[in-house]
PDB file of N, CA and C in Angstrom:
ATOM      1  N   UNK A   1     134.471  37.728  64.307  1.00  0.00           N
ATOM      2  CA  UNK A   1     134.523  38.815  65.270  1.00  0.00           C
ATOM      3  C   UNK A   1     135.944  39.402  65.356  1.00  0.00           C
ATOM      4  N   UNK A   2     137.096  38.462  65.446  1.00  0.00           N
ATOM      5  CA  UNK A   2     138.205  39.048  65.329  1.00  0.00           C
ATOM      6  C   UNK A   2     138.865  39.466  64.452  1.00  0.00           C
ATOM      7  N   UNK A   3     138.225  39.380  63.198  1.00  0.00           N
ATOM      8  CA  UNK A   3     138.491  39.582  61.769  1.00  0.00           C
ATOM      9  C   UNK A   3     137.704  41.438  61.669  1.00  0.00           C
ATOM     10  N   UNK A   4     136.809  41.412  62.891  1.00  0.00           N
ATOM     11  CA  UNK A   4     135.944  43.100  62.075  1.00  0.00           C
ATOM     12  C   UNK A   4     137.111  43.617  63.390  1.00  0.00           C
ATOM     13  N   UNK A   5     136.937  43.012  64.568  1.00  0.00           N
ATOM     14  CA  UNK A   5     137.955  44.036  65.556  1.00  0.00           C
ATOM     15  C   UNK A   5     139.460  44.472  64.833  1.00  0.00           C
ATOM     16  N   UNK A   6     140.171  43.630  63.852  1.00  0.00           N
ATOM     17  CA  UNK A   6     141.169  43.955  63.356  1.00  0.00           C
ATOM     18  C   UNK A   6     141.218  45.144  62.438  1.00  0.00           C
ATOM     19  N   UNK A   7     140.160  44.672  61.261  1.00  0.00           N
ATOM     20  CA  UNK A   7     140.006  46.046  60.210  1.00  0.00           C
ATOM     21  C   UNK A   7     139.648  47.023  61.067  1.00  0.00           C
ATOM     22  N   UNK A   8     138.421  47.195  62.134  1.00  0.00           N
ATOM     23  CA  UNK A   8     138.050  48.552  62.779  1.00  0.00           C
ATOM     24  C   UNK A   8     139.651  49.273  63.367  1.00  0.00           C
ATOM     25  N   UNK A   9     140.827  47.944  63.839  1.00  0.00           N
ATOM     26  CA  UNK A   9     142.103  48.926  64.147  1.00  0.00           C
ATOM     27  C   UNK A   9     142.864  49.318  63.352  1.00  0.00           C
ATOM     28  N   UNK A  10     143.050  48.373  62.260  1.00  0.00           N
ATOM     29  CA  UNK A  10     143.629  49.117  61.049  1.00  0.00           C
ATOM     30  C   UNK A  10     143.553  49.998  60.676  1.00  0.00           C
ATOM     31  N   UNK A  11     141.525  50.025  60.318  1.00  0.00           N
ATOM     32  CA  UNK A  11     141.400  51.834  59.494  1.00  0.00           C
ATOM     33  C   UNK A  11     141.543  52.406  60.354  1.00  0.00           C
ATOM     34  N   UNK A  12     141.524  52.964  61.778  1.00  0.00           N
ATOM     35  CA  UNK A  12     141.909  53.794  62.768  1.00  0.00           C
ATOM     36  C   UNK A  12     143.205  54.151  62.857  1.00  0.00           C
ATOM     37  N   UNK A  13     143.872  52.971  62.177  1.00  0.00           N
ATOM     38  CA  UNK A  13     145.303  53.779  62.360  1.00  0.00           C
ATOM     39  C   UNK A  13     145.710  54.253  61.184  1.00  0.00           C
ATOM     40  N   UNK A  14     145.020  53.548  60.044  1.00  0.00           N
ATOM     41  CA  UNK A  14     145.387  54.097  58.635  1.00  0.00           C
ATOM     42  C   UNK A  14     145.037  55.582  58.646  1.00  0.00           C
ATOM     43  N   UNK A  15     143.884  55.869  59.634  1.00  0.00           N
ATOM     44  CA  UNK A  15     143.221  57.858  59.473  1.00  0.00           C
ATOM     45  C   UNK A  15     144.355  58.220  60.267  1.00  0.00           C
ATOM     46  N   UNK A  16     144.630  58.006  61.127  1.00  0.00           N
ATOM     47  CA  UNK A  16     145.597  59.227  62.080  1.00  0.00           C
ATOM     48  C   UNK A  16     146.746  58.834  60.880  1.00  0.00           C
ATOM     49  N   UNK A  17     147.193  57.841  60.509  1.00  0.00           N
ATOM     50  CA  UNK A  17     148.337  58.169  60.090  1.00  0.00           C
ATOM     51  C   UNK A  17     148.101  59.024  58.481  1.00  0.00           C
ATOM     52  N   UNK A  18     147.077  58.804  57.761  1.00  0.00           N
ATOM     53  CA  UNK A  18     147.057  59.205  56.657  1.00  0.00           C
ATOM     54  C   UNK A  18     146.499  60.957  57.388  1.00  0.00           C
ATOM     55  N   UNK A  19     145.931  61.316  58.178  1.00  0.00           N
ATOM     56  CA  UNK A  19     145.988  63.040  58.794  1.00  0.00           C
ATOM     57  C   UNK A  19     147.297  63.502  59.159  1.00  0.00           C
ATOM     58  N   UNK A  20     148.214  62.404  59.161  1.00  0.00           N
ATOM     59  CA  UNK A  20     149.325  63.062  60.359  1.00  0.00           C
ATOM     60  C   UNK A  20     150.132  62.959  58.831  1.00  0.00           C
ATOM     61  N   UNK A  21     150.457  62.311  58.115  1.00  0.00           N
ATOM     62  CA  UNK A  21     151.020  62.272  56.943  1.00  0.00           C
ATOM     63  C   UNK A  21     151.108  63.432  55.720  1.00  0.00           C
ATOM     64  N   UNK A  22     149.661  63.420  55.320  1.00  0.00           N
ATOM     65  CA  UNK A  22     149.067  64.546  54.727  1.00  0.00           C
ATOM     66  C   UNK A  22     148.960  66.013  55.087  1.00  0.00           C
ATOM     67  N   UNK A  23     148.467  66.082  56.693  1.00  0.00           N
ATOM     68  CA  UNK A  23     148.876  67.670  56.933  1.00  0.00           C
ATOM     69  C   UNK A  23     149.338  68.479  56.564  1.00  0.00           C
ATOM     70  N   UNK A  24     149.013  69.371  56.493  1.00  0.00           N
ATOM     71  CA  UNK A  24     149.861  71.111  56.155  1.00  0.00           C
ATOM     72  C   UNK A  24     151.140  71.152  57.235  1.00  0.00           C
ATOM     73  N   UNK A  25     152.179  71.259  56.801  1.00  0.00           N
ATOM     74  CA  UNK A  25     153.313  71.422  58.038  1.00  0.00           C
ATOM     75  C   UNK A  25     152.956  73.010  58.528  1.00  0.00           C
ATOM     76  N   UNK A  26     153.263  73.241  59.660  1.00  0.00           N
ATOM     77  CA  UNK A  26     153.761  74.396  60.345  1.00  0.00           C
ATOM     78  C   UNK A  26     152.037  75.274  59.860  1.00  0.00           C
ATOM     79  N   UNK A  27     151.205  74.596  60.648  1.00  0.00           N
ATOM     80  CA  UNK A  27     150.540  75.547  59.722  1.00  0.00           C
ATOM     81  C   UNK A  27     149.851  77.222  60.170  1.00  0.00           C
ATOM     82  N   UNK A  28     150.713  77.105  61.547  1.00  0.00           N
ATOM     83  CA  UNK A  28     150.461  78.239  62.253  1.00  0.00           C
ATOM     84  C   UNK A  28     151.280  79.629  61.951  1.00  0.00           C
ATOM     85  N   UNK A  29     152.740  79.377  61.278  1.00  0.00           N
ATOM     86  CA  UNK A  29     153.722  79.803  60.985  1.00  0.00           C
ATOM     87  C   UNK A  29     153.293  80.451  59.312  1.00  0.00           C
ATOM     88  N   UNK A  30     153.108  79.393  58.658  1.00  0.00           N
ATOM     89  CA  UNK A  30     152.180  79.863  57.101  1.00  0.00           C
ATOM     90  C   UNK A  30     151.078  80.604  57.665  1.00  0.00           C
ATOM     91  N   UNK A  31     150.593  80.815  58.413  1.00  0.00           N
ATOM     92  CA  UNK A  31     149.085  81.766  58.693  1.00  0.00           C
ATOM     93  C   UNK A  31     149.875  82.818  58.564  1.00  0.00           C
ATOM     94  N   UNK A  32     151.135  82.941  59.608  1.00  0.00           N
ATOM     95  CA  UNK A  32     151.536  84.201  59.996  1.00  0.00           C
ATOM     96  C   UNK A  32     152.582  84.995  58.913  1.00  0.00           C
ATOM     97  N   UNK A  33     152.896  83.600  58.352  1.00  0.00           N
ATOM     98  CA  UNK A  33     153.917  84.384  57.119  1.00  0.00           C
ATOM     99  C   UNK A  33     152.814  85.414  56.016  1.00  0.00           C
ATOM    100  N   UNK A  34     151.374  84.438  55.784  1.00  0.00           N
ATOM    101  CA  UNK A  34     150.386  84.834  54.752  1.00  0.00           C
ATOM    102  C   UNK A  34     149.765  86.799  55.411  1.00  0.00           C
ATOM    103  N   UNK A  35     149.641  86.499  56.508  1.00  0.00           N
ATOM    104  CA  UNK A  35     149.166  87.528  57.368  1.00  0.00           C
ATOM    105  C   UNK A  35     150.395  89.142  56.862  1.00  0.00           C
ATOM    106  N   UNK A  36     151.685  88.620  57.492  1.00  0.00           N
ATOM    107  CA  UNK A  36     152.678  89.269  56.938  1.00  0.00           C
ATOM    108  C   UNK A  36     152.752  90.056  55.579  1.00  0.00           C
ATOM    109  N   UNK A  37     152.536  88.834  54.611  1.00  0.00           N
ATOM    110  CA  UNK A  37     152.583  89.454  53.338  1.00  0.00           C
ATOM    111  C   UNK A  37     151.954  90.504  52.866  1.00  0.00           C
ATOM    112  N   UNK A  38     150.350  90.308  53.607  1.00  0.00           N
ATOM    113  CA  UNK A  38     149.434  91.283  53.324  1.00  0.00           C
ATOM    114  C   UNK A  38     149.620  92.600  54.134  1.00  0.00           C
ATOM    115  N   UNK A  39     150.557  92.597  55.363  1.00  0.00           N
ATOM    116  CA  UNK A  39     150.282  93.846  55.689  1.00  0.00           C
ATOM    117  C   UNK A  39     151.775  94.343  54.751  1.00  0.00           C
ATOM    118  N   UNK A  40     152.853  93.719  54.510  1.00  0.00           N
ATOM    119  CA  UNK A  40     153.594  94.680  53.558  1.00  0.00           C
ATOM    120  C   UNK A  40     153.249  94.898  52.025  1.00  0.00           C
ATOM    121  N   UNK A  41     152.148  94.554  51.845  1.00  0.00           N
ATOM    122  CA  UNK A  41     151.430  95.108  50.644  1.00  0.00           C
ATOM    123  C   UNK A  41     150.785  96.165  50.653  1.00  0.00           C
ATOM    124  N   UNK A  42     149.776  96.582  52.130  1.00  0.00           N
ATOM    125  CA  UNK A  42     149.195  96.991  52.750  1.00  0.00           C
ATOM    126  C   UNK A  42     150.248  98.501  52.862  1.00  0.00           C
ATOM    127  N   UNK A  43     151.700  98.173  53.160  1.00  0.00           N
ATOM    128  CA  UNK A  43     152.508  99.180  53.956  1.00  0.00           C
ATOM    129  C   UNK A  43     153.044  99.870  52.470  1.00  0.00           C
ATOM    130  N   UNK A  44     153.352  99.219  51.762  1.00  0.00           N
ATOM    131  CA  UNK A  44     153.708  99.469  50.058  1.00  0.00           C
ATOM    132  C   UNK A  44     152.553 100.748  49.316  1.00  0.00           C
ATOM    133  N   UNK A  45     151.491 100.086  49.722  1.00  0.00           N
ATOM    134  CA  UNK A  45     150.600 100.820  48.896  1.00  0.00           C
ATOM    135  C   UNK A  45     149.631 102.326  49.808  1.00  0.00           C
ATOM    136  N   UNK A  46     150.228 101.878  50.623  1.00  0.00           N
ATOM    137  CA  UNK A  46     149.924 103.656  51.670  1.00  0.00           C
ATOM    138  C   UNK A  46     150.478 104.700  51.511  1.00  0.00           C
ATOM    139  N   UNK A  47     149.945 105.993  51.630  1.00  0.00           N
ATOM    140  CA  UNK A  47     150.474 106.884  51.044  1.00  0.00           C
ATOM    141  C   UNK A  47     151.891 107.241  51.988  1.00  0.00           C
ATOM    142  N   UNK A  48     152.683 107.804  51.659  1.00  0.00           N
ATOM    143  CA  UNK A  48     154.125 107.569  51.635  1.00  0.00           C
ATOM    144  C   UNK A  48     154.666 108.637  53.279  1.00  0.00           C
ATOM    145  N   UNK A  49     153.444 109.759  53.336  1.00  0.00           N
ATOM    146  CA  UNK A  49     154.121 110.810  54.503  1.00  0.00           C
ATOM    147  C   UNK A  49     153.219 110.664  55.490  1.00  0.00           C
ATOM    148  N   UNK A  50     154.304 109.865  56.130  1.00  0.00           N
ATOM    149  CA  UNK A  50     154.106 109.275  57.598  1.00  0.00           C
ATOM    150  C   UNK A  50     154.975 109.746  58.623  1.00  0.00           C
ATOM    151  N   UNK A  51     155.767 110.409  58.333  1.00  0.00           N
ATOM    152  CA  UNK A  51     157.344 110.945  59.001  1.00  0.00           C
ATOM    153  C   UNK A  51     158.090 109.630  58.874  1.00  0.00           C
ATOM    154  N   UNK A  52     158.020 108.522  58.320  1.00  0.00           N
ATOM    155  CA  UNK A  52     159.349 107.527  58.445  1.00  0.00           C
ATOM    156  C   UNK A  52     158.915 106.507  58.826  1.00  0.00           C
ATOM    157  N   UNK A  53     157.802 106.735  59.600  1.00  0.00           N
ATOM    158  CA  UNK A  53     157.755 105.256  60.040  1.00  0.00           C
ATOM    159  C   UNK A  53     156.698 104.364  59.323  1.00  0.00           C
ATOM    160  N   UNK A  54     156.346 104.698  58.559  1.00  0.00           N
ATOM    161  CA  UNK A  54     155.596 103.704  57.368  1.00  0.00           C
ATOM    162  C   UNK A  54     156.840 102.977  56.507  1.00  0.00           C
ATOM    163  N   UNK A  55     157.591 103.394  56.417  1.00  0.00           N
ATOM    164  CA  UNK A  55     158.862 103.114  55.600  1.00  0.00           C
ATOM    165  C   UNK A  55     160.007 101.926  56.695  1.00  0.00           C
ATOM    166  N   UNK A  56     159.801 102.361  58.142  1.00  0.00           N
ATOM    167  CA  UNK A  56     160.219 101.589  59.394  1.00  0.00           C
ATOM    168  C   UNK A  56     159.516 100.533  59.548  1.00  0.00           C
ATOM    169  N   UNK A  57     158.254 100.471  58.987  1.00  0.00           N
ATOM    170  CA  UNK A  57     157.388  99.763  59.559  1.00  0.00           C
ATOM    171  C   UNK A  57     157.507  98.099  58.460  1.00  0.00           C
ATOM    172  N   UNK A  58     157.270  99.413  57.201  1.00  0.00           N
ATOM    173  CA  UNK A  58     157.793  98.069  56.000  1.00  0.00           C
ATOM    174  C   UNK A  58     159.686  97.590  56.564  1.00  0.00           C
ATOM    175  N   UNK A  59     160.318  98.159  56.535  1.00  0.00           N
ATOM    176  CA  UNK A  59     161.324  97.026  57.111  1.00  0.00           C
ATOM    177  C   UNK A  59     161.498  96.127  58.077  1.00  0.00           C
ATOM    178  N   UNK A  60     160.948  96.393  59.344  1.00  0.00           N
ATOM    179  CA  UNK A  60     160.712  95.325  60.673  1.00  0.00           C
ATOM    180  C   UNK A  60     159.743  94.745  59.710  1.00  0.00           C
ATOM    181  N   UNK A  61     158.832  94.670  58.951  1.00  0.00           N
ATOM    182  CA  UNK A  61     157.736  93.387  58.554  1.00  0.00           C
ATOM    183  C   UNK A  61     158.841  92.428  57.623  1.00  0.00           C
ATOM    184  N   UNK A  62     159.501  93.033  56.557  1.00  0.00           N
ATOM    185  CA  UNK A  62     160.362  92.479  55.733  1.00  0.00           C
ATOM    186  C   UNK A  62     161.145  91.446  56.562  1.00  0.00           C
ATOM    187  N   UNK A  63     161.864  92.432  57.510  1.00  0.00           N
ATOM    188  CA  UNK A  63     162.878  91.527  58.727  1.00  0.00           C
ATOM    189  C   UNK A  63     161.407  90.209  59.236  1.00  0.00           C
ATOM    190  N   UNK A  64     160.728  90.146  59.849  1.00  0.00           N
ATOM    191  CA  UNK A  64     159.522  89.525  60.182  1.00  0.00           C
ATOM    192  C   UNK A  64     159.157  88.130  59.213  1.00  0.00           C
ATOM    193  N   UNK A  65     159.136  88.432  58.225  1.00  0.00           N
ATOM    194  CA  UNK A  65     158.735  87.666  56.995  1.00  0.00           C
ATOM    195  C   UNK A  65     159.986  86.546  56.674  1.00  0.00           C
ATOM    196  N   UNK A  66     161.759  87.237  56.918  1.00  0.00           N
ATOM    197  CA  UNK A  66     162.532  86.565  56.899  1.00  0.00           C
ATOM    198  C   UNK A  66     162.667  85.455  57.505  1.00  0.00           C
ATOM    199  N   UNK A  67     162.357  86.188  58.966  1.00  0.00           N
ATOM    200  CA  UNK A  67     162.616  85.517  60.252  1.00  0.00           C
ATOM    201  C   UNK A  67     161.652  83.964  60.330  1.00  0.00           C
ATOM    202  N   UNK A  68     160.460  84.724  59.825  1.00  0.00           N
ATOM    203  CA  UNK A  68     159.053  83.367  59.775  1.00  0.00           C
ATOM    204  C   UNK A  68     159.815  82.106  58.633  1.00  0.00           C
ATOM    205  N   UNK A  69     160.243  82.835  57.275  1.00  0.00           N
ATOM    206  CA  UNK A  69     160.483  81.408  56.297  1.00  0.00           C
ATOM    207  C   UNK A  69     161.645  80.974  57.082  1.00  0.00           C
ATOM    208  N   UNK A  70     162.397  81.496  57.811  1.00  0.00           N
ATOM    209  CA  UNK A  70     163.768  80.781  58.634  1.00  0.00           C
ATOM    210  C   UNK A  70     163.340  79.522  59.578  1.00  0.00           C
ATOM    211  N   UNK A  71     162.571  80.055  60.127  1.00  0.00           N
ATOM    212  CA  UNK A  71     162.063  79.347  61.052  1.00  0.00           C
ATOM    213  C   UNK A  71     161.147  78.505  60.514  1.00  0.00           C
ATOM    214  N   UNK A  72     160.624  78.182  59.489  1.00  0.00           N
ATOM    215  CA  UNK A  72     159.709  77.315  58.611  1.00  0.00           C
ATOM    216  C   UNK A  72     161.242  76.112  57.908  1.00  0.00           C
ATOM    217  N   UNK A  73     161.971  76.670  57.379  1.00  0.00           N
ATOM    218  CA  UNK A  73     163.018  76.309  56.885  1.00  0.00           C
ATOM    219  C   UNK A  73     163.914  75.460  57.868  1.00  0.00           C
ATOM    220  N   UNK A  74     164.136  75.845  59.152  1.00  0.00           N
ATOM    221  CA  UNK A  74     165.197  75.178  60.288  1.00  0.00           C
ATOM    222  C   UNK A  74     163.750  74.057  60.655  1.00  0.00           C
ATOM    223  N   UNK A  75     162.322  74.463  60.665  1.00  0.00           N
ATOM    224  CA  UNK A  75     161.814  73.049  61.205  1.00  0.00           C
ATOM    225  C   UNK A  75     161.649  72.057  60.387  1.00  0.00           C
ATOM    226  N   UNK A  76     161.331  72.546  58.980  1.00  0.00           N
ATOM    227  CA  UNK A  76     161.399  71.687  58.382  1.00  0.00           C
ATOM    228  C   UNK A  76     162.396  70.985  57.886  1.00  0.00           C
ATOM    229  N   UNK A  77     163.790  71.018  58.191  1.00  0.00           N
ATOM    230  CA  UNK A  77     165.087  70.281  58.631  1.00  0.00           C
ATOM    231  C   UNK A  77     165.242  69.403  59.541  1.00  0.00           C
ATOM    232  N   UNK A  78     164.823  70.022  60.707  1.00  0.00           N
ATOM    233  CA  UNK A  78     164.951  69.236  61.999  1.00  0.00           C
ATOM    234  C   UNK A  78     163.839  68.459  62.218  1.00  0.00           C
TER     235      UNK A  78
END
């Protein structure tokens, strides 16, 4: 009996730790970087006369995209 109560805690801790191990880091941050990418592909391939701000719009995303791998980059440091 105390031999199955042991393995039943083992593999319980072997799953959280092998989920917590394995995980995708940051994986809310990669959604938003992936999300990003597509709309400055999106902003790239639109036609061009917008008065400026299609061209504004691709730079705040660019700035955006920086900002996300920075912040992917400083957590995955710390």
């Amino acid at each position: 009996m105390k031999k199955m109560v042991l393995v039943a805690v083992v593999s319980a801790f072997a799953g959280v730790f092998a989920t917590t191990a394995f995980a995708e880091k940051q994986p809310l941050m990669r959604n938003a970087l992936e999300k990003l990418e597509d709309a400055r592909k999106n902003l790239e391939n639109a036609t061009a006369d917008k008065g400026g701000h299609r061209v504004k719009a691709l730079g705040l995303v660019n700035d955006a995209i920086k900002e996300v791998k920075a912040g992917i980059e400083f957590d995955n440091k710390n």
